[in-house]
PDB file of N, CA and C in Angstrom:
ATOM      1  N   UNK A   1       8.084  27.093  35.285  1.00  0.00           N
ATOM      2  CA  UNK A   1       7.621  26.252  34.210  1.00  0.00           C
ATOM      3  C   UNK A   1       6.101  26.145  34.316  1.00  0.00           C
ATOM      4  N   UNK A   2       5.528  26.253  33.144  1.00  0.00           N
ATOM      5  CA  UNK A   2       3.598  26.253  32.954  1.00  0.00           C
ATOM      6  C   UNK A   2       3.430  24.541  32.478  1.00  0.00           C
ATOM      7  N   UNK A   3       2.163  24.341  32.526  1.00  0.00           N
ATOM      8  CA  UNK A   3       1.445  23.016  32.113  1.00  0.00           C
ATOM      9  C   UNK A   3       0.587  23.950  31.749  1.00  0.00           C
ATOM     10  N   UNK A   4       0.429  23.387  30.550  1.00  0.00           N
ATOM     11  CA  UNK A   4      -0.993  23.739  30.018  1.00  0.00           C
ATOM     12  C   UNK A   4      -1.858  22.311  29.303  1.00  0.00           C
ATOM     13  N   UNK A   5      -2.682  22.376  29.258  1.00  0.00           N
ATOM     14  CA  UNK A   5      -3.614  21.234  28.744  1.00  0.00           C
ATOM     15  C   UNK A   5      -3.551  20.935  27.335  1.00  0.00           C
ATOM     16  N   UNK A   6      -3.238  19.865  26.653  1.00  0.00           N
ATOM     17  CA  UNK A   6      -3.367  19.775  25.534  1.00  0.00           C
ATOM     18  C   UNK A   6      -4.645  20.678  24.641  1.00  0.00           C
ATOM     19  N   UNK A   7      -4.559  21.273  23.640  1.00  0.00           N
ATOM     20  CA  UNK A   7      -5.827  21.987  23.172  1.00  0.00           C
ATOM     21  C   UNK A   7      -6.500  20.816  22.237  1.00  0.00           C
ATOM     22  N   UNK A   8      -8.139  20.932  22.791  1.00  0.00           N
ATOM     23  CA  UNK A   8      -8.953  19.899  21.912  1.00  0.00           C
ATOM     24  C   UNK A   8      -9.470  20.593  20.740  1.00  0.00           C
ATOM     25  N   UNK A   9      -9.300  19.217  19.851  1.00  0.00           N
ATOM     26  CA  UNK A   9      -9.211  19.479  18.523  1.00  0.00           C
ATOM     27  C   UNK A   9     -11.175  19.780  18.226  1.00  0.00           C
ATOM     28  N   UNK A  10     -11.685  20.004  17.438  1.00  0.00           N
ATOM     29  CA  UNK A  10     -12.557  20.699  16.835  1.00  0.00           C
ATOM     30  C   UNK A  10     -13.729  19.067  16.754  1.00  0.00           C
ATOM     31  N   UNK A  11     -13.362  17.872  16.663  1.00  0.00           N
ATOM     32  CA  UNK A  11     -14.125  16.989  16.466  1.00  0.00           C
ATOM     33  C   UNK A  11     -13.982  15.418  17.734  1.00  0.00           C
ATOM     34  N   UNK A  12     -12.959  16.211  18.668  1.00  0.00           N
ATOM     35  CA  UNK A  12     -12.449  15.573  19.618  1.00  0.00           C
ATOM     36  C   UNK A  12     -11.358  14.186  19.312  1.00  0.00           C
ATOM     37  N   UNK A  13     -11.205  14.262  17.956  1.00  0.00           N
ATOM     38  CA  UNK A  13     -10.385  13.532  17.345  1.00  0.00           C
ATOM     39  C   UNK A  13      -8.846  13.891  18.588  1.00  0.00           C
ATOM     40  N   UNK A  14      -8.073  12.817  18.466  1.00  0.00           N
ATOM     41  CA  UNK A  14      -6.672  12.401  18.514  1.00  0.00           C
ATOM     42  C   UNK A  14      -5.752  12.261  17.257  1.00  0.00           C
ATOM     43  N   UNK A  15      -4.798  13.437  16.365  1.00  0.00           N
ATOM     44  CA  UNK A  15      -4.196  12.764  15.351  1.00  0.00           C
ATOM     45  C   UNK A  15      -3.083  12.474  15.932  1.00  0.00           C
ATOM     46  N   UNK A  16      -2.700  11.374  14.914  1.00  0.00           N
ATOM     47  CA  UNK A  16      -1.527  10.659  14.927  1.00  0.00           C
ATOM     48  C   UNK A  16      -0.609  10.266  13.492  1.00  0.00           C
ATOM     49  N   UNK A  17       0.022   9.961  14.475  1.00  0.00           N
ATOM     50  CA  UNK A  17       1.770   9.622  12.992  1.00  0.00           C
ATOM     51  C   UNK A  17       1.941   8.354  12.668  1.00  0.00           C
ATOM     52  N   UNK A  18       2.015   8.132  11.681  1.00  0.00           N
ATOM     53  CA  UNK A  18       2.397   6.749  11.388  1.00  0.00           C
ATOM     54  C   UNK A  18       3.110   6.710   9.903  1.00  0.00           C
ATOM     55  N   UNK A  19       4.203   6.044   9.659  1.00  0.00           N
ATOM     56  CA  UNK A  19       4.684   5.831   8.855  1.00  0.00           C
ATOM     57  C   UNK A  19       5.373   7.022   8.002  1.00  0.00           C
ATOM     58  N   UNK A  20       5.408   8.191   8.782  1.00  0.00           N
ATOM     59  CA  UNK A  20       6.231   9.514   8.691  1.00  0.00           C
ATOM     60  C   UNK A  20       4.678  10.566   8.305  1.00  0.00           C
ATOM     61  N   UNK A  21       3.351  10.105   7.955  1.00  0.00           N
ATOM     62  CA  UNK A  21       2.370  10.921   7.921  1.00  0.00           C
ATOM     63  C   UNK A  21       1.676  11.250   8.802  1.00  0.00           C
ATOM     64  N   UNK A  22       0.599  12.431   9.046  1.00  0.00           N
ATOM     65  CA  UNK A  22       0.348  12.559  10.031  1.00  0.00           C
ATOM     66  C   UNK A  22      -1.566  12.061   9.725  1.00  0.00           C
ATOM     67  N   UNK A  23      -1.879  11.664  10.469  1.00  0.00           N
ATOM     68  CA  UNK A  23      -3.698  11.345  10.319  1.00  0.00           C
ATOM     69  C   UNK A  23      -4.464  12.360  11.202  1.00  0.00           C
ATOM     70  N   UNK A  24      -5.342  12.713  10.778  1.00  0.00           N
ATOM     71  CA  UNK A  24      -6.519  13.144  11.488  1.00  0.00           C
ATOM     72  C   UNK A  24      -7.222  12.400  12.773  1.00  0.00           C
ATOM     73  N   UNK A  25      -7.160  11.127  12.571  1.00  0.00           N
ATOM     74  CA  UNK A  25      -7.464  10.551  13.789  1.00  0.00           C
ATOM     75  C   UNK A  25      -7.148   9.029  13.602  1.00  0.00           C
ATOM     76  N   UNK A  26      -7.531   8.719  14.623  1.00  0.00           N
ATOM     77  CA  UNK A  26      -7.035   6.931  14.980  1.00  0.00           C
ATOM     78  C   UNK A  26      -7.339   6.377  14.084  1.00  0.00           C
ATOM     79  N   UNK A  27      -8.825   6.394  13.886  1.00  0.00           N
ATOM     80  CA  UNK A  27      -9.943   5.657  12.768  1.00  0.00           C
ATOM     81  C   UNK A  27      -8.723   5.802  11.196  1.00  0.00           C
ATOM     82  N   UNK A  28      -8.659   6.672  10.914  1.00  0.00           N
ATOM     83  CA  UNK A  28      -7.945   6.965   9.183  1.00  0.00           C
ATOM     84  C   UNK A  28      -6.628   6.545   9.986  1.00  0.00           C
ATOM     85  N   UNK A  29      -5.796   6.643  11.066  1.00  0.00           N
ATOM     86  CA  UNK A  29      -4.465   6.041  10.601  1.00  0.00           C
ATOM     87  C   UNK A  29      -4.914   4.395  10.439  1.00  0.00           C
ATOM     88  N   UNK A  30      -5.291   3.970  11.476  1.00  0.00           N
ATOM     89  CA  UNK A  30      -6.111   2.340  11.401  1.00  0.00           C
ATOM     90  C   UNK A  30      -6.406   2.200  10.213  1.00  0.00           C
ATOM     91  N   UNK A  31      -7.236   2.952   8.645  1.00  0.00           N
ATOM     92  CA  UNK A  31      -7.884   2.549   7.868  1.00  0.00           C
ATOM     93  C   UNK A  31      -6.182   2.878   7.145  1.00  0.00           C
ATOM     94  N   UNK A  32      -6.113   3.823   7.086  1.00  0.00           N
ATOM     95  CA  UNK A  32      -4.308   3.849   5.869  1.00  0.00           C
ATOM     96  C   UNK A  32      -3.347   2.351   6.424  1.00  0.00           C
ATOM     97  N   UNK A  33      -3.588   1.832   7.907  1.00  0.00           N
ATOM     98  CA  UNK A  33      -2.701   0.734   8.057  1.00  0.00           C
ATOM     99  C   UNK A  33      -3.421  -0.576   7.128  1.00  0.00           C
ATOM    100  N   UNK A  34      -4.735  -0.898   7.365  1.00  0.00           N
ATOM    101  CA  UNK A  34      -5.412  -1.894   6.552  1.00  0.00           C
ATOM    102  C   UNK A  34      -5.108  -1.756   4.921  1.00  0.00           C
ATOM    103  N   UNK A  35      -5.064  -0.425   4.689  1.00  0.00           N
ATOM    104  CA  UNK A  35      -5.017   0.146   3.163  1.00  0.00           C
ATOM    105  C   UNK A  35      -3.457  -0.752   2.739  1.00  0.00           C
ATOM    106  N   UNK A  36      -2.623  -0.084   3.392  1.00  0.00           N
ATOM    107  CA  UNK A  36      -1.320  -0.623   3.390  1.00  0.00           C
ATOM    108  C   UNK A  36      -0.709  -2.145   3.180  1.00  0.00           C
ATOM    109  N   UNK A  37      -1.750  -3.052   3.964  1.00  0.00           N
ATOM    110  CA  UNK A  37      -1.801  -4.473   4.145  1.00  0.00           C
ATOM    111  C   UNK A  37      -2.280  -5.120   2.914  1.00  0.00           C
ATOM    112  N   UNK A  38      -3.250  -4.470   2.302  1.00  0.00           N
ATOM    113  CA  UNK A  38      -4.395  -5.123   1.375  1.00  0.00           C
ATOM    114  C   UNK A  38      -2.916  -4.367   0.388  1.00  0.00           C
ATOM    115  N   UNK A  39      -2.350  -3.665   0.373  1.00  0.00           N
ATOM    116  CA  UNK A  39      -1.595  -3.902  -0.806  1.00  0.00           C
ATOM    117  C   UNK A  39      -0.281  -4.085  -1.201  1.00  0.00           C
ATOM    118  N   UNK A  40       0.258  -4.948   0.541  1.00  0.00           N
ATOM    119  CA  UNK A  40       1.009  -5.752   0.479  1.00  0.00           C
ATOM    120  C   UNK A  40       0.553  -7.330  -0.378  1.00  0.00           C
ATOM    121  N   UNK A  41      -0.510  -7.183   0.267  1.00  0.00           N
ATOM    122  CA  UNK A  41      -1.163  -8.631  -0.262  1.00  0.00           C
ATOM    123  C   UNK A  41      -1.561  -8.826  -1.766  1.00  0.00           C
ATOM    124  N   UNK A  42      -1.048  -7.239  -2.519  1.00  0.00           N
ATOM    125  CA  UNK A  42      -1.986  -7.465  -4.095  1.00  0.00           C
ATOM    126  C   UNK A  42      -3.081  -7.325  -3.983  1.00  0.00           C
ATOM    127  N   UNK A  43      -4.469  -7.490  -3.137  1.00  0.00           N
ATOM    128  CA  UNK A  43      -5.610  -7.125  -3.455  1.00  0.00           C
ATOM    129  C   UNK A  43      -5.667  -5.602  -3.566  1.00  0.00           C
ATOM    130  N   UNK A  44      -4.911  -4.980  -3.622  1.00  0.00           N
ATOM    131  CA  UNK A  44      -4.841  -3.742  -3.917  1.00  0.00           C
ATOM    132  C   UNK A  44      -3.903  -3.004  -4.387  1.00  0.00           C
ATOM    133  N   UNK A  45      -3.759  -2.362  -5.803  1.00  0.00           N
ATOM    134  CA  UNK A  45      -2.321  -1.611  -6.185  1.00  0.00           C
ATOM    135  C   UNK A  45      -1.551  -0.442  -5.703  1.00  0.00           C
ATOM    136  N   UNK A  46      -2.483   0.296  -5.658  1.00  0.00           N
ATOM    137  CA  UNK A  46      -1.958   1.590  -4.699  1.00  0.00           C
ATOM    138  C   UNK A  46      -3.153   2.372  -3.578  1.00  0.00           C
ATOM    139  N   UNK A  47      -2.341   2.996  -3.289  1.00  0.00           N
ATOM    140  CA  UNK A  47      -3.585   4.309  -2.701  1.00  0.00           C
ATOM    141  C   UNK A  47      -3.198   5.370  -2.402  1.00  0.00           C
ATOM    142  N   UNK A  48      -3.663   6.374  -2.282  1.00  0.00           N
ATOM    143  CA  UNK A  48      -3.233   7.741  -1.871  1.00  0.00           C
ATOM    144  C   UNK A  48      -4.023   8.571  -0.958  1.00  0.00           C
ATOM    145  N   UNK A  49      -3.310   9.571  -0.191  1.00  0.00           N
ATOM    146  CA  UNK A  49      -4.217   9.797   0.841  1.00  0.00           C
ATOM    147  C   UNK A  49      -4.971  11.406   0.620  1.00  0.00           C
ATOM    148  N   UNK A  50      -5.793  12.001   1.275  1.00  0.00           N
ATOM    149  CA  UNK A  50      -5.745  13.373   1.508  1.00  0.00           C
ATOM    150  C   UNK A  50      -6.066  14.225  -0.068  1.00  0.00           C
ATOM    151  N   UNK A  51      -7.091  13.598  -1.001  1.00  0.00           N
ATOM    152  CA  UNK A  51      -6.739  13.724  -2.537  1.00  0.00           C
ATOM    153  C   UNK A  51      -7.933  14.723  -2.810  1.00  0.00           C
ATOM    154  N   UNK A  52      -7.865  16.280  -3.240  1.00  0.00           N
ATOM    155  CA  UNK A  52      -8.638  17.181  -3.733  1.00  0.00           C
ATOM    156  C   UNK A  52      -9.213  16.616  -4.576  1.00  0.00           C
ATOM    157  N   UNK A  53     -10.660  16.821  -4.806  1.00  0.00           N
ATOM    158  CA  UNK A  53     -11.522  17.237  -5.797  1.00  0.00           C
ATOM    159  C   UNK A  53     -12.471  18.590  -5.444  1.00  0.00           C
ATOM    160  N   UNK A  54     -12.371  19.569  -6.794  1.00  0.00           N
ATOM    161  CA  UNK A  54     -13.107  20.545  -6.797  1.00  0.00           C
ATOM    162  C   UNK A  54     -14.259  20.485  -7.576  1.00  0.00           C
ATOM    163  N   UNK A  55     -15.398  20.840  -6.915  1.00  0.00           N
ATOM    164  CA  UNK A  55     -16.370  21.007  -7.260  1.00  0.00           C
ATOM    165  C   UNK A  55     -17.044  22.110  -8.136  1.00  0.00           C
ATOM    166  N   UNK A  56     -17.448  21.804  -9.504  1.00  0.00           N
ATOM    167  CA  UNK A  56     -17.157  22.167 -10.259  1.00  0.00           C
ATOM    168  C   UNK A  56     -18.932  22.752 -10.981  1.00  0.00           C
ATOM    169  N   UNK A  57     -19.369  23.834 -11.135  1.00  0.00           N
ATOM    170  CA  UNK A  57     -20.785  23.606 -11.498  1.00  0.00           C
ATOM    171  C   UNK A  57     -20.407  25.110 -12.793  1.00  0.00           C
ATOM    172  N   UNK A  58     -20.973  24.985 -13.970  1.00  0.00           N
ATOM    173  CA  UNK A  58     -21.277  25.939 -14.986  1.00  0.00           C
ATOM    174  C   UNK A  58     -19.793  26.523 -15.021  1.00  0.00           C
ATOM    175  N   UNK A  59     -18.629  25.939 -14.883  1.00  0.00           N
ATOM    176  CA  UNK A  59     -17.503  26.429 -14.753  1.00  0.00           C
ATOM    177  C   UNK A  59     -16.957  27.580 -14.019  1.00  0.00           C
ATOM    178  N   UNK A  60     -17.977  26.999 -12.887  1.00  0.00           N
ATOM    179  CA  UNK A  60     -17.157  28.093 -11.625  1.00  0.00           C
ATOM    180  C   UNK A  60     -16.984  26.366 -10.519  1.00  0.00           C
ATOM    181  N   UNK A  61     -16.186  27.151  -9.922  1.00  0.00           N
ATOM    182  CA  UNK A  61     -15.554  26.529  -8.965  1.00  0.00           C
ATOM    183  C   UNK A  61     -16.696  26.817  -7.519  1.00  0.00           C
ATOM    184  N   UNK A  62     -17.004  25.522  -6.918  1.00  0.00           N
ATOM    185  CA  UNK A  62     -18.028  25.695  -6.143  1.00  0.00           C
ATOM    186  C   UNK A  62     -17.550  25.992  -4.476  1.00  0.00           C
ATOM    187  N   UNK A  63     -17.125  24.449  -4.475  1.00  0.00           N
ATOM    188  CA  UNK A  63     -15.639  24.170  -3.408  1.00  0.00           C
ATOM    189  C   UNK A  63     -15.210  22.972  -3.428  1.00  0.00           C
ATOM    190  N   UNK A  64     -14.848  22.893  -2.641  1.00  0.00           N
ATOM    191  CA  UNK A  64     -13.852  21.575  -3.057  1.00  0.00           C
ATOM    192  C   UNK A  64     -13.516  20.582  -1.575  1.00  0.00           C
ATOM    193  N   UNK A  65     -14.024  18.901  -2.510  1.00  0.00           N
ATOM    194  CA  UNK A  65     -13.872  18.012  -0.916  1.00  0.00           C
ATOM    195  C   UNK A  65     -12.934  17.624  -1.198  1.00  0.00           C
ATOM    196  N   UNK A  66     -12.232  17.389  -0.149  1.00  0.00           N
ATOM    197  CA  UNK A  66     -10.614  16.042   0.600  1.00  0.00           C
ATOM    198  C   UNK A  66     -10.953  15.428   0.809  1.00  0.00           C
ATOM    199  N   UNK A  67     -10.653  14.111   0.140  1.00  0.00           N
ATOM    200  CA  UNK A  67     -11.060  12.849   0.153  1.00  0.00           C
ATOM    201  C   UNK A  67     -10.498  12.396   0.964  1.00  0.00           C
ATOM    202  N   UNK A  68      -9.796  11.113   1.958  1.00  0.00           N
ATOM    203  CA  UNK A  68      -8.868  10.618   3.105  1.00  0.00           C
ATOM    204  C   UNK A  68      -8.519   9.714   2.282  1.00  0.00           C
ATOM    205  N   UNK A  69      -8.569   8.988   0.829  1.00  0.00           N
ATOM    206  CA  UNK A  69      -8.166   8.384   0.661  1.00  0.00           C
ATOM    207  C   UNK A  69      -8.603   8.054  -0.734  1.00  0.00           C
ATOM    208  N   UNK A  70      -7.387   7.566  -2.098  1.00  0.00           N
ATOM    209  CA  UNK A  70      -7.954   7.812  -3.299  1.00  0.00           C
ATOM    210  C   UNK A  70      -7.716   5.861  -3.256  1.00  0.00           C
ATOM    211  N   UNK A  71      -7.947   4.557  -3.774  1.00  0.00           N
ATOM    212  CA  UNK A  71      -7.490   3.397  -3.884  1.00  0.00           C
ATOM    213  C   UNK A  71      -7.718   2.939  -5.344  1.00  0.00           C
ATOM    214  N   UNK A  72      -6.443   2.373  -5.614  1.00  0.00           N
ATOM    215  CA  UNK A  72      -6.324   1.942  -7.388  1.00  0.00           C
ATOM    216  C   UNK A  72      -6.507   0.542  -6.866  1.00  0.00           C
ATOM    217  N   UNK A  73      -7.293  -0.428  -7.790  1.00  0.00           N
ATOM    218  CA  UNK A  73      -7.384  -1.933  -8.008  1.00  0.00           C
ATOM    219  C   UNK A  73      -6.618  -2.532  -8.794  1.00  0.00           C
ATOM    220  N   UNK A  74      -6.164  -3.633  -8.879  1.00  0.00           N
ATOM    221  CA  UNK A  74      -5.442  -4.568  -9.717  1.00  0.00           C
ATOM    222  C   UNK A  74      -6.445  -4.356 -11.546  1.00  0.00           C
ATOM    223  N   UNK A  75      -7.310  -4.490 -11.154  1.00  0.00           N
ATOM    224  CA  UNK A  75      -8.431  -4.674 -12.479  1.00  0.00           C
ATOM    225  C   UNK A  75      -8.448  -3.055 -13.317  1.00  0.00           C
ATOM    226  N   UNK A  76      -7.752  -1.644 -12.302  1.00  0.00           N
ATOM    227  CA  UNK A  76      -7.785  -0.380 -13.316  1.00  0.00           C
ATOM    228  C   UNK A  76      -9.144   0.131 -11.945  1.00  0.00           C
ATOM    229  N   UNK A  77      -9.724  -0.488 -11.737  1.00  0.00           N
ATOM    230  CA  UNK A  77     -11.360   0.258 -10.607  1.00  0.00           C
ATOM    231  C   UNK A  77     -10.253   1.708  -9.628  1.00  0.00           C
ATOM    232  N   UNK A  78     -10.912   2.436  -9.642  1.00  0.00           N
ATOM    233  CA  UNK A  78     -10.276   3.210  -8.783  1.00  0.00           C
ATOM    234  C   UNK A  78     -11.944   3.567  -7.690  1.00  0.00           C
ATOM    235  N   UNK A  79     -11.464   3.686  -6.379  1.00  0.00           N
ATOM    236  CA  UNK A  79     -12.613   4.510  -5.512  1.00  0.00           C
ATOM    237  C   UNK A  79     -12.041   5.268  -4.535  1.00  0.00           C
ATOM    238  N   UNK A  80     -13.259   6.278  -4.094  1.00  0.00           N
ATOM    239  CA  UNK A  80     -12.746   7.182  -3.566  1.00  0.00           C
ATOM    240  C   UNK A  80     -13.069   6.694  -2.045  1.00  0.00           C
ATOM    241  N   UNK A  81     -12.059   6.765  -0.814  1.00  0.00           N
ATOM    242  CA  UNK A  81     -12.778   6.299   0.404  1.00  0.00           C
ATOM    243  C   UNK A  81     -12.348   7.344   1.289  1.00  0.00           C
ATOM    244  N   UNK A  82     -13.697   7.372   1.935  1.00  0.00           N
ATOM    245  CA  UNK A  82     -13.298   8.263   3.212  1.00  0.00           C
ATOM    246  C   UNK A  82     -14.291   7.903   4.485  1.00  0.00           C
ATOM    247  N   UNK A  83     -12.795   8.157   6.004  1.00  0.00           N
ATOM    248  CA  UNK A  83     -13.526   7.461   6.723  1.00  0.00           C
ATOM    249  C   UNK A  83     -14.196   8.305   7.987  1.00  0.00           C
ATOM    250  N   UNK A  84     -15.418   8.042   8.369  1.00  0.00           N
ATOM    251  CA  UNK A  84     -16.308   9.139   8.707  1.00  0.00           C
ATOM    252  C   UNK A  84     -16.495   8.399  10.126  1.00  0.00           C
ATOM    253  N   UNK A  85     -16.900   9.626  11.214  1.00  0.00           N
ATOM    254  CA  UNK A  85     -17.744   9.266  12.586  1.00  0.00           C
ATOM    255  C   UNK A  85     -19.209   9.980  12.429  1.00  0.00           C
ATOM    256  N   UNK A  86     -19.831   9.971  13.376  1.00  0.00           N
ATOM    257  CA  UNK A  86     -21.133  10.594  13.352  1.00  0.00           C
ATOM    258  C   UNK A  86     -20.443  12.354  13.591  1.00  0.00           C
ATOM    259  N   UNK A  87     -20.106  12.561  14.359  1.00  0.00           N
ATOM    260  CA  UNK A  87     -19.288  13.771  14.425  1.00  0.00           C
ATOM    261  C   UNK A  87     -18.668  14.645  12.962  1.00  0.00           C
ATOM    262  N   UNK A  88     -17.869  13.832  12.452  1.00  0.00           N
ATOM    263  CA  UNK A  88     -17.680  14.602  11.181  1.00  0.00           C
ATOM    264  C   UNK A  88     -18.899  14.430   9.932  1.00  0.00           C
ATOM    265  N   UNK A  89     -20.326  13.555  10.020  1.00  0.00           N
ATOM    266  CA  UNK A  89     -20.968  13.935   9.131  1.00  0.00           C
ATOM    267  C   UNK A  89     -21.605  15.257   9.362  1.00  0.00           C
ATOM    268  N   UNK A  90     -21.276  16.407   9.290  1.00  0.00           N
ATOM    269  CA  UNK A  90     -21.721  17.630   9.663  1.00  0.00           C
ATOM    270  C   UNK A  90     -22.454  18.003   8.123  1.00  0.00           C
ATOM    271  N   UNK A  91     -23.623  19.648   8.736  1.00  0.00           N
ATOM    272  CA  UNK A  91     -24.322  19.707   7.228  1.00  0.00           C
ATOM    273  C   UNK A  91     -23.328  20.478   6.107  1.00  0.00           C
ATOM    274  N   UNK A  92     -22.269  20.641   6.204  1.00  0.00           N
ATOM    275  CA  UNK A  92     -21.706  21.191   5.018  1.00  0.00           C
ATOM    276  C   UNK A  92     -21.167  19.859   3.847  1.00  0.00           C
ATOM    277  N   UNK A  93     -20.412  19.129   5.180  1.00  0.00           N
ATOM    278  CA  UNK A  93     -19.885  17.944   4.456  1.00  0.00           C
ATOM    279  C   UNK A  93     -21.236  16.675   3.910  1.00  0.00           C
ATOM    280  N   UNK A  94     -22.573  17.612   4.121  1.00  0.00           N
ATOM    281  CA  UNK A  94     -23.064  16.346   3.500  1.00  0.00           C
ATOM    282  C   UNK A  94     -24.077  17.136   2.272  1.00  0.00           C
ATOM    283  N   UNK A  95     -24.112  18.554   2.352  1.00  0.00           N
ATOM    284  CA  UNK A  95     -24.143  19.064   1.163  1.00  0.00           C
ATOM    285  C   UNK A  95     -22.940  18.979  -0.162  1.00  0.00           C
ATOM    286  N   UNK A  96     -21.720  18.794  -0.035  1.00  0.00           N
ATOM    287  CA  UNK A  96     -20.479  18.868  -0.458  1.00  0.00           C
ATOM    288  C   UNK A  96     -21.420  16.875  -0.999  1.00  0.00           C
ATOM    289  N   UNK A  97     -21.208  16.527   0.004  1.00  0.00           N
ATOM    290  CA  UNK A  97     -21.536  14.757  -0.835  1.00  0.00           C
ATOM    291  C   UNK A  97     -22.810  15.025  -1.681  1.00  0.00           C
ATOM    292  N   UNK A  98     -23.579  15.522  -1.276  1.00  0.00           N
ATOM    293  CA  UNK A  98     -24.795  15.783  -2.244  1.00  0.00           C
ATOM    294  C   UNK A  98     -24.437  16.473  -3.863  1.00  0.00           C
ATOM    295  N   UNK A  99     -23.509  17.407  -3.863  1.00  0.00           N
ATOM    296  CA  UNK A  99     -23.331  18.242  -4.973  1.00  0.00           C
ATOM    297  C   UNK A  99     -21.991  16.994  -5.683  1.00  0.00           C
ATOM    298  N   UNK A 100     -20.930  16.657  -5.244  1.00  0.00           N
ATOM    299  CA  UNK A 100     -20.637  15.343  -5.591  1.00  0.00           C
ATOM    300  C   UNK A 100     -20.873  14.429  -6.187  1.00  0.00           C
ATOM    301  N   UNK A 101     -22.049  14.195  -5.677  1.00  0.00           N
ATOM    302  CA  UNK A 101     -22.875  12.609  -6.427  1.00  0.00           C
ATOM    303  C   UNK A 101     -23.669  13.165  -7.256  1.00  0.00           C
ATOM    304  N   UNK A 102     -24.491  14.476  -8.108  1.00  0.00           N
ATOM    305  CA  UNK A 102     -24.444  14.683  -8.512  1.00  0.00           C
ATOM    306  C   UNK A 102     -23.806  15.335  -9.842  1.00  0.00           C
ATOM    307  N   UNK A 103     -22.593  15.277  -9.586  1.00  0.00           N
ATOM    308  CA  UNK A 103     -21.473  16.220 -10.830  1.00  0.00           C
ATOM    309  C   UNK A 103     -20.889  14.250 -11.057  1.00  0.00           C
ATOM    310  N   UNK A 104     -20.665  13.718 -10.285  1.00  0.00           N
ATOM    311  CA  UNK A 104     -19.879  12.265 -10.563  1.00  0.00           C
ATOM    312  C   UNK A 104     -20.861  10.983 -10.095  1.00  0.00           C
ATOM    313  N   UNK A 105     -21.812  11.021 -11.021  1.00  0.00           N
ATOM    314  CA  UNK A 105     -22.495   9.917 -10.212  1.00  0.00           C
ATOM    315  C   UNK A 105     -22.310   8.641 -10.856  1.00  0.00           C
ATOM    316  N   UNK A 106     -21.110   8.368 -11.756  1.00  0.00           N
ATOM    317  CA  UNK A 106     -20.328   7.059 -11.845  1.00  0.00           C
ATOM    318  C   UNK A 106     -18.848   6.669 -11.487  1.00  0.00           C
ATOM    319  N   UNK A 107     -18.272   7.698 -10.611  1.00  0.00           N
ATOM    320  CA  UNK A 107     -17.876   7.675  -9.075  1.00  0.00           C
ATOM    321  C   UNK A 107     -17.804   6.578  -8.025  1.00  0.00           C
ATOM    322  N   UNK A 108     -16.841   6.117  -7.609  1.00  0.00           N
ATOM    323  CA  UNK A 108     -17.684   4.642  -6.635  1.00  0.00           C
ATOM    324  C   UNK A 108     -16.670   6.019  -5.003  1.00  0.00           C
ATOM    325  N   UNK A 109     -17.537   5.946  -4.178  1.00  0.00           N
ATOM    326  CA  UNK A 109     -17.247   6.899  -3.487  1.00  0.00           C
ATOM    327  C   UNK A 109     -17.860   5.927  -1.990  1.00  0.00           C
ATOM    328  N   UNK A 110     -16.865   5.532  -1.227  1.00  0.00           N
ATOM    329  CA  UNK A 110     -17.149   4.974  -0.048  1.00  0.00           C
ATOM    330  C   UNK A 110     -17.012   5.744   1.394  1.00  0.00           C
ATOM    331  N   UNK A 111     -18.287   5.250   2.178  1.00  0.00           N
ATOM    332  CA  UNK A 111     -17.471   5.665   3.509  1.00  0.00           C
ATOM    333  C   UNK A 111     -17.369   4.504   4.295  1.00  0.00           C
ATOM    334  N   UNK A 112     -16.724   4.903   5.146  1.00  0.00           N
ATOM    335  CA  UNK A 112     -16.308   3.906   5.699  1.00  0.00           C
ATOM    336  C   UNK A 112     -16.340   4.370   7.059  1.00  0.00           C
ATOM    337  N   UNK A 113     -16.988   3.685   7.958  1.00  0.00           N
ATOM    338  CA  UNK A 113     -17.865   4.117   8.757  1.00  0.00           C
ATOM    339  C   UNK A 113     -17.832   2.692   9.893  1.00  0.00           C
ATOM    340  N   UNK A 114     -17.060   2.697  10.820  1.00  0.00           N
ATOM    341  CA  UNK A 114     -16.596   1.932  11.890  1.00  0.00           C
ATOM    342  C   UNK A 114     -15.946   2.579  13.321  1.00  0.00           C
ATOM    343  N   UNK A 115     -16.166   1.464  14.251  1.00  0.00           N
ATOM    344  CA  UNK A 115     -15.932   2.315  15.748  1.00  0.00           C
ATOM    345  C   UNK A 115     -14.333   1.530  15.677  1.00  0.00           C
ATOM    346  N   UNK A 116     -13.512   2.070  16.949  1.00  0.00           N
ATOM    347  CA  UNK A 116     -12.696   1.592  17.386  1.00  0.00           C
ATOM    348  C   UNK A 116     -13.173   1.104  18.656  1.00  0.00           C
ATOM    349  N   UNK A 117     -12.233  -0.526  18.824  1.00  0.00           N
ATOM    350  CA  UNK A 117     -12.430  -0.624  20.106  1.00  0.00           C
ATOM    351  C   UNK A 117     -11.409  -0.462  20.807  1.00  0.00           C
ATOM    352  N   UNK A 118     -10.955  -0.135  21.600  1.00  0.00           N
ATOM    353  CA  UNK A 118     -10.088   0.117  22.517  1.00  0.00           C
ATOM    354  C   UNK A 118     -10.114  -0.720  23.855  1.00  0.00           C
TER     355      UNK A 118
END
């Protein structure tokens, strides 16, 4: 019988399972559990996770970001949230936000940007 070492993931992230989905890391299952709460409570109607948008310039297809998370409001507001470390702001993903906020810049597009404590 072998042991081998778990293989590390690309951003040193840990994913995990919760609620039969799988997360990218602690931080987004933690933020889908809060998501979850706020709309037990009604301050929030739905949400969805993991939600394409393609980027779109002179009708070509540029590329396209995954959002971690799409959230509908009671009031109709929808925003887009996604939750970031210093690690995943890398320069592609912040050209991708740049070309973004330009094609949708009435968009409400959050990050969400917190440590865990452990």
């Amino acid at each position: 019988m072998t042991w081998s070492q778990p293989r590390k993931t690309k951003y040193n992230n840990a994913p995990q399972i919760w609620n039969g989905d799988r997360y990218d890391s602690k931080r987004e299952m933690f933020y889908a559990m809060w998501l979850e709460s706020e709309r037990q409570a009604s301050r929030i109607k739905w949400w969805r996770r993991q939600v394409p948008i393609e980027l779109v310039v002179n009708d070509q297809k540029v590329c396209k970001l995954v959002v971690d998370f799409l959230v509908g409001f009671p009031d109709g507001r929808q925003e887009y949230h996604e939750v970031k470390s210093v690690a995943t702001k890398t320069p592609i993903y912040n050209l991708k936000m740049k070309l973004f906020r330009a094609l949708h810049p009435n968009i409400t597009y959050k990050i969400i940007d917190y440590k865990i404590i452990e």
